[in-house]
N, C-alpha and C. Protein backbone atom coordinates (compact mmCIF):
# COMPACT_ATOMS: atom_id res chain seq x y z
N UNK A 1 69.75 -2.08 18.42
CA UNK A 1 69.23 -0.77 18.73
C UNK A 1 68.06 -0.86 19.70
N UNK A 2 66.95 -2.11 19.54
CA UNK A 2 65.63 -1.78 20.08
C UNK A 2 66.30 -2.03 21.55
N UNK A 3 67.45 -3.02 21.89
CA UNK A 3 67.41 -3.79 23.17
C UNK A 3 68.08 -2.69 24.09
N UNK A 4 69.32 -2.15 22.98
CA UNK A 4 69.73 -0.80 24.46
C UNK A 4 68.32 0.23 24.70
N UNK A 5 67.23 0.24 23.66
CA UNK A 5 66.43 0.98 23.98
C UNK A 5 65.62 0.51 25.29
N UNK A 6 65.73 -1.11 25.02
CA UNK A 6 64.85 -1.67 25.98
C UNK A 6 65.68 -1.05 27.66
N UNK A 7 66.63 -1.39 27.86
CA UNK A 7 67.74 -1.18 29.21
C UNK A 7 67.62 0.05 29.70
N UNK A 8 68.18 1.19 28.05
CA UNK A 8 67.39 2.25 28.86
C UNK A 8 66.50 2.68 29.56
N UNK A 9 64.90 2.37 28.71
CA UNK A 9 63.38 2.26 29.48
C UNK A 9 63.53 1.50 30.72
N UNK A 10 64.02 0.52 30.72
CA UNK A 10 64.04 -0.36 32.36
C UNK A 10 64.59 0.55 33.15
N UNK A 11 65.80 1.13 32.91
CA UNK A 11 66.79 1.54 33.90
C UNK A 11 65.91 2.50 34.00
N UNK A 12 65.19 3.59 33.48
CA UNK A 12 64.43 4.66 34.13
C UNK A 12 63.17 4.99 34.22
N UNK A 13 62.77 3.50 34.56
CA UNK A 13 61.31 3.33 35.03
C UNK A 13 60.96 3.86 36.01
N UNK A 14 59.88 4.98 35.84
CA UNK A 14 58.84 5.51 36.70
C UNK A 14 57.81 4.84 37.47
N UNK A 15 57.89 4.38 38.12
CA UNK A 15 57.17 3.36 39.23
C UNK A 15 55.85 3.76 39.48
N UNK A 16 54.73 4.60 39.46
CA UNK A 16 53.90 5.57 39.50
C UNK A 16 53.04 5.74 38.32
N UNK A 17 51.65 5.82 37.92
CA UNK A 17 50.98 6.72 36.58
C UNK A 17 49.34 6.69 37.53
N UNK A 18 48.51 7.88 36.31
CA UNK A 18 47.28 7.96 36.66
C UNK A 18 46.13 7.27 35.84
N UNK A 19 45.53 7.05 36.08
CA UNK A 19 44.33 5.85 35.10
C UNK A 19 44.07 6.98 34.11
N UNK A 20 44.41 7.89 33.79
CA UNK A 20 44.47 8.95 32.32
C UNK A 20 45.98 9.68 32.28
N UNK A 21 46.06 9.69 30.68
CA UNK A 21 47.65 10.71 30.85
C UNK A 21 47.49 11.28 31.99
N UNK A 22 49.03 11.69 32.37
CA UNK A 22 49.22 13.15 33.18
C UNK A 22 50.22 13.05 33.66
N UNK A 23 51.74 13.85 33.60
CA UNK A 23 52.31 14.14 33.61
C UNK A 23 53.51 12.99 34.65
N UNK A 24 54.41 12.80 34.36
CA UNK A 24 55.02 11.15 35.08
C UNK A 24 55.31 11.89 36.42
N UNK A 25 55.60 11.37 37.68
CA UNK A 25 56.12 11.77 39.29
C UNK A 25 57.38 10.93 39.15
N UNK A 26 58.25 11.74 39.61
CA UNK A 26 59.56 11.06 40.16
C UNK A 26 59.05 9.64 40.92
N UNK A 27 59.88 8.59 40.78
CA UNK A 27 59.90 7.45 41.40
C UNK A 27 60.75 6.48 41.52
N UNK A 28 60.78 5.29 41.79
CA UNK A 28 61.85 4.44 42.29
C UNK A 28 62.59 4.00 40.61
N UNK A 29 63.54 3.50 40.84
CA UNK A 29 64.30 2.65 39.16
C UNK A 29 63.37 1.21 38.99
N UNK A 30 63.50 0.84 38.09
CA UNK A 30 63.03 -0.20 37.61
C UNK A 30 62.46 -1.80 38.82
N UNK A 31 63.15 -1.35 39.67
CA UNK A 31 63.66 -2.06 40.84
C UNK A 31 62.21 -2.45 41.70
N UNK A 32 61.18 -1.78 40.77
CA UNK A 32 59.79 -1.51 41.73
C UNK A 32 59.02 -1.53 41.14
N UNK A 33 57.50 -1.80 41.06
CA UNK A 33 56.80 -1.61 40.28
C UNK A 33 55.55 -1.13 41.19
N UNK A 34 54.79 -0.19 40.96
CA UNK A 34 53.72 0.33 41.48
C UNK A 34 51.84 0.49 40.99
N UNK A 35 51.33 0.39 41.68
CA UNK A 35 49.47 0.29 41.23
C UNK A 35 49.92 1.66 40.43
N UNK A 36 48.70 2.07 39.80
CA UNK A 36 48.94 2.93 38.88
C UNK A 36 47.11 3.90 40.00
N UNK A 37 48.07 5.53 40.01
CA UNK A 37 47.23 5.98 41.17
C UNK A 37 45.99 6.24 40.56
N UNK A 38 45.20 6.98 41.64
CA UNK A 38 43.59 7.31 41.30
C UNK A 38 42.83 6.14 40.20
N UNK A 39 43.08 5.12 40.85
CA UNK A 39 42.40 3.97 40.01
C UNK A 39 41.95 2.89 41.36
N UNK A 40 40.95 2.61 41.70
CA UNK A 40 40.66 1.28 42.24
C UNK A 40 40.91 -0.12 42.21
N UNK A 41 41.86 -0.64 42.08
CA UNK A 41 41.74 -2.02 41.35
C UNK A 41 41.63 -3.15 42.82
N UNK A 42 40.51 -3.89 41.98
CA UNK A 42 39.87 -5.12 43.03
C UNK A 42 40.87 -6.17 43.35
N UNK A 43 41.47 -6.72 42.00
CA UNK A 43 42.36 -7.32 42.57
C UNK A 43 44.02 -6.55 42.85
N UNK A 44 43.55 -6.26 43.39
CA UNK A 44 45.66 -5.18 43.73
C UNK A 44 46.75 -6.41 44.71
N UNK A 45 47.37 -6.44 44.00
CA UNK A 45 48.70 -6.89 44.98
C UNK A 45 49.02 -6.29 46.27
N UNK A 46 49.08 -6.86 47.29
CA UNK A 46 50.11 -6.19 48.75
C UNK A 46 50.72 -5.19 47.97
N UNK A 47 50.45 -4.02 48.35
CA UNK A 47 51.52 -2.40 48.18
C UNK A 47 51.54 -1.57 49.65
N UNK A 48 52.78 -1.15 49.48
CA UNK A 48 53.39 0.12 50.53
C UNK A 48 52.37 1.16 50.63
N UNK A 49 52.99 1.86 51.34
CA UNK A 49 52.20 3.36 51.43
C UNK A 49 52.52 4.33 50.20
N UNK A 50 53.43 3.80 49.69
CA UNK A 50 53.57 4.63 47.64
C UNK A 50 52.66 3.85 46.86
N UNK A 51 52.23 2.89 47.04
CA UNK A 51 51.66 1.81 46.11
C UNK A 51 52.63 0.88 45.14
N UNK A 52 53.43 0.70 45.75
CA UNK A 52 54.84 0.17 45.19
C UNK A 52 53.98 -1.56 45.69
N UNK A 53 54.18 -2.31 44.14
CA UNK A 53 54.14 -3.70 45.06
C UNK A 53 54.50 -4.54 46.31
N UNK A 54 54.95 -4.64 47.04
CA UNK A 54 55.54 -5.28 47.88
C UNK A 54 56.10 -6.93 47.81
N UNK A 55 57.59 -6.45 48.16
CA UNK A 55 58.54 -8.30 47.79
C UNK A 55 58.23 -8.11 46.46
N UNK A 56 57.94 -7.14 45.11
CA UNK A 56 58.50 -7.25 43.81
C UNK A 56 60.03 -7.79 43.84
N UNK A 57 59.74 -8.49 42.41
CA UNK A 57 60.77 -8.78 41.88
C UNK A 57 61.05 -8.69 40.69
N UNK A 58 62.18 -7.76 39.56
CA UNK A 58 61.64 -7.39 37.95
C UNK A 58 62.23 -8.57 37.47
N UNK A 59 62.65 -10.05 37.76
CA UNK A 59 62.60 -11.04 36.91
C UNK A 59 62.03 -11.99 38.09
N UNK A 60 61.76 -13.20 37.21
CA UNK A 60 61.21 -14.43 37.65
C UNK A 60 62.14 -15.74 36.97
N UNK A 61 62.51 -16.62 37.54
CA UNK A 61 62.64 -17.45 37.33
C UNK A 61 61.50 -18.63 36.98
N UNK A 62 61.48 -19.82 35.87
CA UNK A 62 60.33 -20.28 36.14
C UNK A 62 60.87 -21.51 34.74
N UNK A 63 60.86 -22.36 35.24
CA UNK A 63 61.18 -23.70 34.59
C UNK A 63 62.50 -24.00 33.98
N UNK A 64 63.58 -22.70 34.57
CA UNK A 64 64.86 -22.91 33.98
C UNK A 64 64.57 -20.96 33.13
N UNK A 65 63.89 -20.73 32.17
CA UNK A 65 63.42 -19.73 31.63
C UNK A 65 63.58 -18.67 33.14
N UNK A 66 64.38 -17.24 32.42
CA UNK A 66 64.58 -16.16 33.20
C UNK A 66 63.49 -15.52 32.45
N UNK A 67 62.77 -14.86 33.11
CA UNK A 67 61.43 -13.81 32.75
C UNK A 67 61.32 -12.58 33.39
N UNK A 68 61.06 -11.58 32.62
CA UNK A 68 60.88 -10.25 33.13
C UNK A 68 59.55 -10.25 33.57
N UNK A 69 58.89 -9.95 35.01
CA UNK A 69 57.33 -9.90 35.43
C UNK A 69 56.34 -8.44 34.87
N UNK A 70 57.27 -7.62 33.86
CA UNK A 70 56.49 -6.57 33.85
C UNK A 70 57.32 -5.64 32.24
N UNK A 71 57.64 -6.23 31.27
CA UNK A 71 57.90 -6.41 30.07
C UNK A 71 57.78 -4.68 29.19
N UNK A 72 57.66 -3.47 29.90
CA UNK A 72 57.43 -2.14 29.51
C UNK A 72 57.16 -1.10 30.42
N UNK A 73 57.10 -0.33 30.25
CA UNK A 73 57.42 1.08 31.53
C UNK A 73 55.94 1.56 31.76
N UNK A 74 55.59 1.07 32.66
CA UNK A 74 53.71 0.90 32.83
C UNK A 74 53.73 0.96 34.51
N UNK A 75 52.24 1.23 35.00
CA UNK A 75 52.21 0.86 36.31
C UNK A 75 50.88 0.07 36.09
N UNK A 76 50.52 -0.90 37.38
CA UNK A 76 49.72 -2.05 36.98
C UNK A 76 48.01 -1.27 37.47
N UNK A 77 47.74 -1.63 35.73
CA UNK A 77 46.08 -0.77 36.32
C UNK A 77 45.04 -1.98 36.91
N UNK A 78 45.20 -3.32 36.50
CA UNK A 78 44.79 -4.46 37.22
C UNK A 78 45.35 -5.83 37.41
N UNK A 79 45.39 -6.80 38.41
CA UNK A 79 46.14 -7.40 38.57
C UNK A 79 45.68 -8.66 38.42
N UNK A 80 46.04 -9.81 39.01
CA UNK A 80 45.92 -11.35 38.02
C UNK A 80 44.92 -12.23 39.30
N UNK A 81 44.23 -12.75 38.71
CA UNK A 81 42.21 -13.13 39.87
C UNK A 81 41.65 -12.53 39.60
N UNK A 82 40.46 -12.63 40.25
CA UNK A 82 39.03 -12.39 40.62
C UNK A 82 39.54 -11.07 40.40
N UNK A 83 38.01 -10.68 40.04
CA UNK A 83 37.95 -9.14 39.84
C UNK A 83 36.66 -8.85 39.80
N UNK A 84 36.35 -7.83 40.40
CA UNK A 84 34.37 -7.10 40.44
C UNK A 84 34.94 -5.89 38.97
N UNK A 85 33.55 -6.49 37.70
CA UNK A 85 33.32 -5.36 36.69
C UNK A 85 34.41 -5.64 35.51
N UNK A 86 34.43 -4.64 34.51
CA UNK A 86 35.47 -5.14 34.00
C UNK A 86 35.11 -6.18 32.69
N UNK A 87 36.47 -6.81 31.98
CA UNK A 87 36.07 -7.64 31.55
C UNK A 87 36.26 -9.34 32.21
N UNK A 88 35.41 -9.59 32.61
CA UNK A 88 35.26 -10.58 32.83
C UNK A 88 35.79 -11.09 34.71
N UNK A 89 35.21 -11.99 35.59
CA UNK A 89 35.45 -12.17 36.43
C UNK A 89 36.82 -12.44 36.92
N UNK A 90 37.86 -13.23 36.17
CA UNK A 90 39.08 -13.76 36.32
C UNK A 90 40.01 -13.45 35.56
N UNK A 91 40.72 -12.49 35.90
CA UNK A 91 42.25 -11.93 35.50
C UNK A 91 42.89 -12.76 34.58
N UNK A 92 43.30 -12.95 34.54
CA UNK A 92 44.27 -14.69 33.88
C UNK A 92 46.13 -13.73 33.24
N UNK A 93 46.09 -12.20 33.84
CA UNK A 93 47.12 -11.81 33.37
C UNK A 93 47.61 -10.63 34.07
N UNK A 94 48.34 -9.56 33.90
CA UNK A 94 48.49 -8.28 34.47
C UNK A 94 48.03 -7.40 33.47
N UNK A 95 47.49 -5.89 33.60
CA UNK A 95 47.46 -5.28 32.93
C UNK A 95 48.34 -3.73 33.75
N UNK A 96 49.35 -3.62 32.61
CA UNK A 96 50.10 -2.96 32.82
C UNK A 96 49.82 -1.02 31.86
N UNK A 97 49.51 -0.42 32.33
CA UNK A 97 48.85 0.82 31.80
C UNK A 97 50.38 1.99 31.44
N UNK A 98 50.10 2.39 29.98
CA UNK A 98 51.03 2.85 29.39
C UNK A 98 50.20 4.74 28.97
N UNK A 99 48.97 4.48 28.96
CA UNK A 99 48.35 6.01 28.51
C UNK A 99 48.76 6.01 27.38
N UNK A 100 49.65 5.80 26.51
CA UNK A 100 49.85 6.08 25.05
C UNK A 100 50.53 4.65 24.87
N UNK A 101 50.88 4.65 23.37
CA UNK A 101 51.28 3.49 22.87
C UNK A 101 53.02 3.73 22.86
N UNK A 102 53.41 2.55 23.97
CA UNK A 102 54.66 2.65 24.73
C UNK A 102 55.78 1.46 24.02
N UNK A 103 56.61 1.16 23.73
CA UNK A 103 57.21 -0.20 23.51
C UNK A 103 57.38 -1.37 24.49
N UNK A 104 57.20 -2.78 23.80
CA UNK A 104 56.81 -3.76 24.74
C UNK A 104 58.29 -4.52 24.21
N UNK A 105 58.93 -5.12 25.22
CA UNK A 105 59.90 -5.88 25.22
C UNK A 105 59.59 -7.23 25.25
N UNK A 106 60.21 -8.55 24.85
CA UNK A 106 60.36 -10.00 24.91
C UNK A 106 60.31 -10.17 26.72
N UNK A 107 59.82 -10.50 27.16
CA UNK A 107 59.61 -10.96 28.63
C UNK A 107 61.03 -12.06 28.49
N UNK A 108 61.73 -13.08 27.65
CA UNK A 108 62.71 -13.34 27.98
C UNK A 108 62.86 -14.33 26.67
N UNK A 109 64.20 -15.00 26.48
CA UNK A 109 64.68 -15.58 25.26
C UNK A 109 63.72 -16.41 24.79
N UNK A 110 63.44 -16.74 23.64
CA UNK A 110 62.66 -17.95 23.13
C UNK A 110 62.31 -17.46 21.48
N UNK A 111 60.75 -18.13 20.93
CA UNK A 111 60.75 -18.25 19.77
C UNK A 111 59.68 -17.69 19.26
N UNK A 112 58.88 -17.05 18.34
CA UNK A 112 57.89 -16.29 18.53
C UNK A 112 57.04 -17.35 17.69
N UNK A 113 55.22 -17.67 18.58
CA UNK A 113 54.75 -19.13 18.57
C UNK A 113 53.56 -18.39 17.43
N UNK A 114 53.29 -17.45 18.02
CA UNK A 114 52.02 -16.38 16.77
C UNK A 114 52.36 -15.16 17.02
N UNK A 115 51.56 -14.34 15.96
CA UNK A 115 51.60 -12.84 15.86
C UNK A 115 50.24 -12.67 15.20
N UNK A 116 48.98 -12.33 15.74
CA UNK A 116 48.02 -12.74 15.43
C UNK A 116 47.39 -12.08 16.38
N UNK A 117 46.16 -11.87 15.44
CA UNK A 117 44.93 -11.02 16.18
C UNK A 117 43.57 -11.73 16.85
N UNK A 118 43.27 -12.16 18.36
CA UNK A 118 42.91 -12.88 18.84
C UNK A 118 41.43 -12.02 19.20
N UNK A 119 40.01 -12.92 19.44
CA UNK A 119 38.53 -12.43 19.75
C UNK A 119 39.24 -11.83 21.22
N UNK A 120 38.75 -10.08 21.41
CA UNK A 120 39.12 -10.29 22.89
C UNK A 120 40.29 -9.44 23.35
N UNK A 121 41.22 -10.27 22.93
CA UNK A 121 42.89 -9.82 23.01
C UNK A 121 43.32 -8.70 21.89
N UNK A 122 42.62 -8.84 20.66
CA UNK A 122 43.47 -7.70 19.99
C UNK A 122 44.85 -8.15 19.17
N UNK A 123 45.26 -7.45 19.04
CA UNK A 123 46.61 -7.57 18.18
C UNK A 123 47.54 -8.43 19.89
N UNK A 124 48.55 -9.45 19.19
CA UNK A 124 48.69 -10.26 20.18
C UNK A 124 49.75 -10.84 20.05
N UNK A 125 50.81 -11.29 20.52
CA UNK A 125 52.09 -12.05 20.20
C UNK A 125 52.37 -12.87 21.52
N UNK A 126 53.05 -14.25 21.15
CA UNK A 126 52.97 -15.50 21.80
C UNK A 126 54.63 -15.69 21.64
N UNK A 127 55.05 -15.77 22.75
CA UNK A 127 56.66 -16.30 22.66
C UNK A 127 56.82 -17.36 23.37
N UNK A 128 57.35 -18.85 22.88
CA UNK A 128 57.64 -19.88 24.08
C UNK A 128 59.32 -19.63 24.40
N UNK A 129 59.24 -20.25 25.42
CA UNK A 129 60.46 -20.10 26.19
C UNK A 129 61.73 -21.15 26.75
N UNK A 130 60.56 -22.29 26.25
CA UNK A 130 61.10 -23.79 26.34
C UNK A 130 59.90 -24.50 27.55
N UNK A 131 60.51 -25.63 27.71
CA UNK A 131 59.83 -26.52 28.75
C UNK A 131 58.77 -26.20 29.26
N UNK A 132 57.95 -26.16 28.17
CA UNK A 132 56.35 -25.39 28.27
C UNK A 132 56.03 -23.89 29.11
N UNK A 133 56.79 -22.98 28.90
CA UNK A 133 56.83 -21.97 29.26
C UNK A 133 56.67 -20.59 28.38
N UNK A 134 55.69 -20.05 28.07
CA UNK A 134 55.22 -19.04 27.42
C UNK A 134 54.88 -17.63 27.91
N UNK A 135 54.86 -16.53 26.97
CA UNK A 135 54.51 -15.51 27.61
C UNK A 135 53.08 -14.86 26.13
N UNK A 136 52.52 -13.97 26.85
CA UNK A 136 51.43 -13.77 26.07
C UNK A 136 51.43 -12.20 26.44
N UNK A 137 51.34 -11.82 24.67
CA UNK A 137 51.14 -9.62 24.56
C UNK A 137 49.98 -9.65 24.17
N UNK A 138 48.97 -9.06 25.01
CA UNK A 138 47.85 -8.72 24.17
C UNK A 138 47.55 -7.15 24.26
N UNK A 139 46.58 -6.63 23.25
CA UNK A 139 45.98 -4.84 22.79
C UNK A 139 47.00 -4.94 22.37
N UNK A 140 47.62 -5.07 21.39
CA UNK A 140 48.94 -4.30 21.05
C UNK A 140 48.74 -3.13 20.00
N UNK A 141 48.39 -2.12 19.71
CA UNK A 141 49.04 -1.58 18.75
C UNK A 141 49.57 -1.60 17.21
N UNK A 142 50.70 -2.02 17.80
CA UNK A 142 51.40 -2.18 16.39
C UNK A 142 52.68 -3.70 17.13
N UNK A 143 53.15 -4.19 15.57
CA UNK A 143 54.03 -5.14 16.19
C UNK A 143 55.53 -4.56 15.48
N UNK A 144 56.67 -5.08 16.01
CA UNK A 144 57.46 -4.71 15.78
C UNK A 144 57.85 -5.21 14.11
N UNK A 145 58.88 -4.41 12.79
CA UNK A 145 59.09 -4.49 12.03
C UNK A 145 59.70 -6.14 11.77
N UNK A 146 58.88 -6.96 10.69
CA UNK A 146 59.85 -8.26 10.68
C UNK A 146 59.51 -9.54 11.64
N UNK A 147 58.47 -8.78 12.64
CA UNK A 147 58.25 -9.78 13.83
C UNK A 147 57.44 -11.05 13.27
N UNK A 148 57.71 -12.32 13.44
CA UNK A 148 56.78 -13.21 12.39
C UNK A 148 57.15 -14.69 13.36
N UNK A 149 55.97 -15.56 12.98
CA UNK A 149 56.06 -16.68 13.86
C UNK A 149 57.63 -17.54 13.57
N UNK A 150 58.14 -18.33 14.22
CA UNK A 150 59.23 -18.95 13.92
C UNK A 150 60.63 -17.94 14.47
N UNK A 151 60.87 -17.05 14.23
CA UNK A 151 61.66 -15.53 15.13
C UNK A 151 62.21 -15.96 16.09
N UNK A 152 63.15 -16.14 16.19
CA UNK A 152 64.57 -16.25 17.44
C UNK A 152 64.51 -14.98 18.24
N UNK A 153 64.04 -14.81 19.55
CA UNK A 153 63.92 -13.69 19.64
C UNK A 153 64.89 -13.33 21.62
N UNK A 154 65.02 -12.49 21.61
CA UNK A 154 66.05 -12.47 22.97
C UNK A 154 65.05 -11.52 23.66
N UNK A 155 65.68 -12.27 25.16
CA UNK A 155 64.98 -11.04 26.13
C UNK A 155 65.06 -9.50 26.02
N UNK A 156 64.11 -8.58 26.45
CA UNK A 156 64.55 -7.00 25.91
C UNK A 156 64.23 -6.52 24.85
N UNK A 157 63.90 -7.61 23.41
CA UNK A 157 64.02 -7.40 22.20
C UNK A 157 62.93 -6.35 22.25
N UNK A 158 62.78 -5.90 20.92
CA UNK A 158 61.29 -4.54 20.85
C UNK A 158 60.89 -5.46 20.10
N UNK A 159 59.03 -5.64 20.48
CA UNK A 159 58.32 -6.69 19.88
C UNK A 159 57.35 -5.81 19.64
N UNK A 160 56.33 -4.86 19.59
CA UNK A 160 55.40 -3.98 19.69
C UNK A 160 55.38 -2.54 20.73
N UNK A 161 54.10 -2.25 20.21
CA UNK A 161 53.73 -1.37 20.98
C UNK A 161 53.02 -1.39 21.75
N UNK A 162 52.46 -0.67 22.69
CA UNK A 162 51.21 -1.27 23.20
C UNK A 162 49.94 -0.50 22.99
N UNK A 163 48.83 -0.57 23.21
CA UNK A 163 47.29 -0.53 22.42
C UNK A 163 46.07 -0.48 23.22
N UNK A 164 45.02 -0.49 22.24
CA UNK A 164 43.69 -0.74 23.25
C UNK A 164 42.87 -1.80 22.12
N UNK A 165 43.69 -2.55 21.06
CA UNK A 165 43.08 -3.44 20.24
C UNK A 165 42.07 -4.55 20.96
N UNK A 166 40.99 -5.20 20.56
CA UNK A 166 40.44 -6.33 21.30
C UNK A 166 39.03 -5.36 22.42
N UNK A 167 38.92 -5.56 23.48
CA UNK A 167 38.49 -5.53 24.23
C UNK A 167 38.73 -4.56 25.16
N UNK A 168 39.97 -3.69 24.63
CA UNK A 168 40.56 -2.92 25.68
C UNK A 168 39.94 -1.56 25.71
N UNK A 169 39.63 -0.73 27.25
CA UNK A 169 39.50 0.50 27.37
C UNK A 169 40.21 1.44 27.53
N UNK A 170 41.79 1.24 27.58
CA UNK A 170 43.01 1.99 27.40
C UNK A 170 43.82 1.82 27.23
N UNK A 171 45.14 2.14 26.75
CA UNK A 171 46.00 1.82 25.83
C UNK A 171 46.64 1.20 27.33
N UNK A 172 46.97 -0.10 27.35
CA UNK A 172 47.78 -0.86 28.06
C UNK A 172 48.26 -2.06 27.40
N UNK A 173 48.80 -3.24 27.87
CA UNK A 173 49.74 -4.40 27.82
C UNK A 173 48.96 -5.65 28.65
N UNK A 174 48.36 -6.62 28.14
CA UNK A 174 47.69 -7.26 29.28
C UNK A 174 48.93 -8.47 29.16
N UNK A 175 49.39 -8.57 29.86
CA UNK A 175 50.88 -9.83 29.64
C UNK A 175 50.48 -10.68 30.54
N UNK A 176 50.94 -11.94 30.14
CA UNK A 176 50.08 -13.34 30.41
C UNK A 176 51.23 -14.31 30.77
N UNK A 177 51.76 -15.16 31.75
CA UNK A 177 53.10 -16.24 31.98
C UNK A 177 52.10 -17.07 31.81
N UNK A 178 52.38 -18.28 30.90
CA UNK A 178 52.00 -19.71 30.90
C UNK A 178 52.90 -20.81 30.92
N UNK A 179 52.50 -21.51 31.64
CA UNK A 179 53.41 -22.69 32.04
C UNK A 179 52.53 -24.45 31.71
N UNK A 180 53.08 -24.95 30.98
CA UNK A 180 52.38 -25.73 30.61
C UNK A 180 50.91 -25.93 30.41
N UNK A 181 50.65 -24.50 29.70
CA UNK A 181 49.09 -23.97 29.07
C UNK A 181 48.13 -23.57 30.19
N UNK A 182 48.96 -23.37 31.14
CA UNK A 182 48.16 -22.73 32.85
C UNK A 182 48.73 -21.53 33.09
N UNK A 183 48.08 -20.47 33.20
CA UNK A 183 48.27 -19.45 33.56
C UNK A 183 48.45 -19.31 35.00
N UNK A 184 49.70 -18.02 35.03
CA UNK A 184 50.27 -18.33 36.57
C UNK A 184 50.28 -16.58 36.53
N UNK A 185 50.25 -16.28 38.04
CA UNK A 185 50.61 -14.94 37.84
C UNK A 185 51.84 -14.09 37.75
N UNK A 186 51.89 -12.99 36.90
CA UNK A 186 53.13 -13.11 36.61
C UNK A 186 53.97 -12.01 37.57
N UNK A 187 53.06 -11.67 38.37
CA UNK A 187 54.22 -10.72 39.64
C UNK A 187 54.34 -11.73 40.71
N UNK A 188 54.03 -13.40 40.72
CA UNK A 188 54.84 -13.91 41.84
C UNK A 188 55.19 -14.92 41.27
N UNK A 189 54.92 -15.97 39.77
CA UNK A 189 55.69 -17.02 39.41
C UNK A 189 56.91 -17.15 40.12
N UNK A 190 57.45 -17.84 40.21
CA UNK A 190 58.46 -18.46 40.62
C UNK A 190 59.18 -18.30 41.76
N UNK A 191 58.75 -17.66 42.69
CA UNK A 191 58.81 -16.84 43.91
C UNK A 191 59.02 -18.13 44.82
N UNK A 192 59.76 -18.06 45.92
CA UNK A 192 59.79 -19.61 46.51
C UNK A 192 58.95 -18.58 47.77
């Protein structure tokens, strides 16, 4: 049930939001992902004249492991580096902005490593993926029913919600790719 829910949400992703509710704008399919408007962000990715990322891609390849770069129907309120303000100088993830508490999908197959509430991060879930390849949910919300370390879990799956637990000032998704305990960013991993 959660995963056609997940396909659905992908397939009619709104590419577009405002740094507070307000009402969604028509936009591209899933196919795109966009800054999230009337928000500043220091570190922003190359975007179009929509604020659509530019050369997105909604999976990544990355040690054999297929990965989704953007794991829930969000637009990115800050992006992965340096950053002026905030918490803290260095990104180490995306933060993907939902305005309410949205469902977060498995970024891709693997095993669930914690489910655990981290200084900082908030309510939080850790999935490896194999050959030292991990993904990281932090603010979450709530976690999904049953979700527990050891969990066989598939790409798409519904793993939580998303939150402002930890450190957070609005209900978003801060999602994290690690690759042999190094954080990489996760809108260009594996990008040749």
């Amino acid at each position: 049930m959660y995963r056609a829910a997940a396909v659905l949400v992908l397939l009619n992703f709104i590419g577009a939001c405002a740094s507070a509710p307000s009402s969604p704008s028509s936009g591209p399919a899933f196919s795109s992902l966009a800054l999230c408007s009337g928000v500043s962000i220091s570190n922003a990715p190359a975007t179009d004249g929509a604020r659509r990322i530019v050369g997105y891609d909604p999976q990544a390849t990355v040690k054999g492991a297929t990965l989704w770069r953007a794991p829930v129907e969000a637009c990115v309120s800050s992006g992965y580096g340096p950053r002026r303000g905030g918490a803290g100088s260095f990104h180490h993830g995306v933060d993907l902005y939902t305005g309410r508490p949205a469902p977060i999908f498995a970024g891709g197959d693997g095993v669930v490593a914690a489910v655990e509430s981290l200084r900082g991060y908030g309510k939080t879930v850790l999935i490896r993926h194999g050959r030292g390849v991990e993904t990281r949910y932090a603010h979450l919300s709530a976690y999904a029913p049953g979700l527990k370390r050891g969990k066989r879990i598939s790409m798409g799956e519904y793993i939580g919600r998303t939150g402002d637990t930890g450190n957070a000032t609005a209900v978003h998704l801060h999602y994290e790719i690690l690759v042999d305990g190094r954080h990489h960013n996760p809108l260009t991993v594996g990008q040749r």
